[in-house]
Protein backbone atom coordinates (compact mmCIF):
# COMPACT_ATOMS: atom_id res chain seq x y z
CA UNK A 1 110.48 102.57 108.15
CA UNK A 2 112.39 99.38 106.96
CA UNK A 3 109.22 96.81 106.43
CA UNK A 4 107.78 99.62 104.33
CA UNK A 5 110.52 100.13 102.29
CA UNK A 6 110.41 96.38 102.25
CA UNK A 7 106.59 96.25 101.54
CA UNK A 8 106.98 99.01 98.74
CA UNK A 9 110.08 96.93 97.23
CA UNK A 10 107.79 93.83 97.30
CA UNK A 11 104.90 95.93 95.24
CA UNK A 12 107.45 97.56 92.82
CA UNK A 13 109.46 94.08 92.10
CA UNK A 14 105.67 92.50 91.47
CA UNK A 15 104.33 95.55 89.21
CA UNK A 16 107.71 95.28 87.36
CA UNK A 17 106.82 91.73 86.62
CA UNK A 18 103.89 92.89 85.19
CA UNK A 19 105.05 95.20 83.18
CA UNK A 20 107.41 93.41 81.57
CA UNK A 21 104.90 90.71 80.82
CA UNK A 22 102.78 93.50 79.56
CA UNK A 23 105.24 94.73 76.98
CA UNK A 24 106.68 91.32 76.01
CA UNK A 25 102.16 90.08 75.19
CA UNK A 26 102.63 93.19 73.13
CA UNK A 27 105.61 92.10 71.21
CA UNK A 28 107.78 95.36 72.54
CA UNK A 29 105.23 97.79 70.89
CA UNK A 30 104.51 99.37 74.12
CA UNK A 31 106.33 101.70 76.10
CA UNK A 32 109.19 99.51 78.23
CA UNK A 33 108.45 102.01 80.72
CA UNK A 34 105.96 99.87 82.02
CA UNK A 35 108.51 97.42 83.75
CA UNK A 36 111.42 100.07 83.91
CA UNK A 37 110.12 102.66 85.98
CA UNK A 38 108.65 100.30 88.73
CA UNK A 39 111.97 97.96 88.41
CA UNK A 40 113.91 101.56 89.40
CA UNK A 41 111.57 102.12 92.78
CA UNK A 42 112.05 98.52 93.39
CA UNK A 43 115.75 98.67 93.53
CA UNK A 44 115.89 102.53 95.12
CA UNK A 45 113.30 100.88 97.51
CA UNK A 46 115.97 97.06 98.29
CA UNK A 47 118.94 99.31 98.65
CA UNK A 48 117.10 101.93 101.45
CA UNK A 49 115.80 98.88 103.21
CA UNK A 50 119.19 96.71 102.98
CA UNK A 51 121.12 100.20 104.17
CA UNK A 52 119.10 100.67 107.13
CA UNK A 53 119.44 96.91 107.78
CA UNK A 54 123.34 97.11 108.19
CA UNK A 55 122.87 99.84 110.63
């Protein structure tokens, strides 16, 4: 359960790269969604795995 929650963090912080790239190419005419909705699972995704760490 941690190394996905690691794995998925991994693939959400990379796809939030993206994103962001993708809306900055567009000069901000796009939907900032892109980057902000994977950025969200990224960090929901880091805190599960770093809580389950501690434990």
């Amino acid at each position: 359960m941690e190394k996905a929650a690691l794995i998925l963090g991994i693939i959400f912080f990379i796809l939030t790269l993206i994103g962001s790239g993708y809306v900055i190419l567009n000069h901000g005419q796009v939907n900032a969604g892109y980057a902000v909705i994977p950025g969200t699972w990224a960090m929901i995704c880091f805190s599960f795995y770093r809580r389950r760490r501690q434990n």
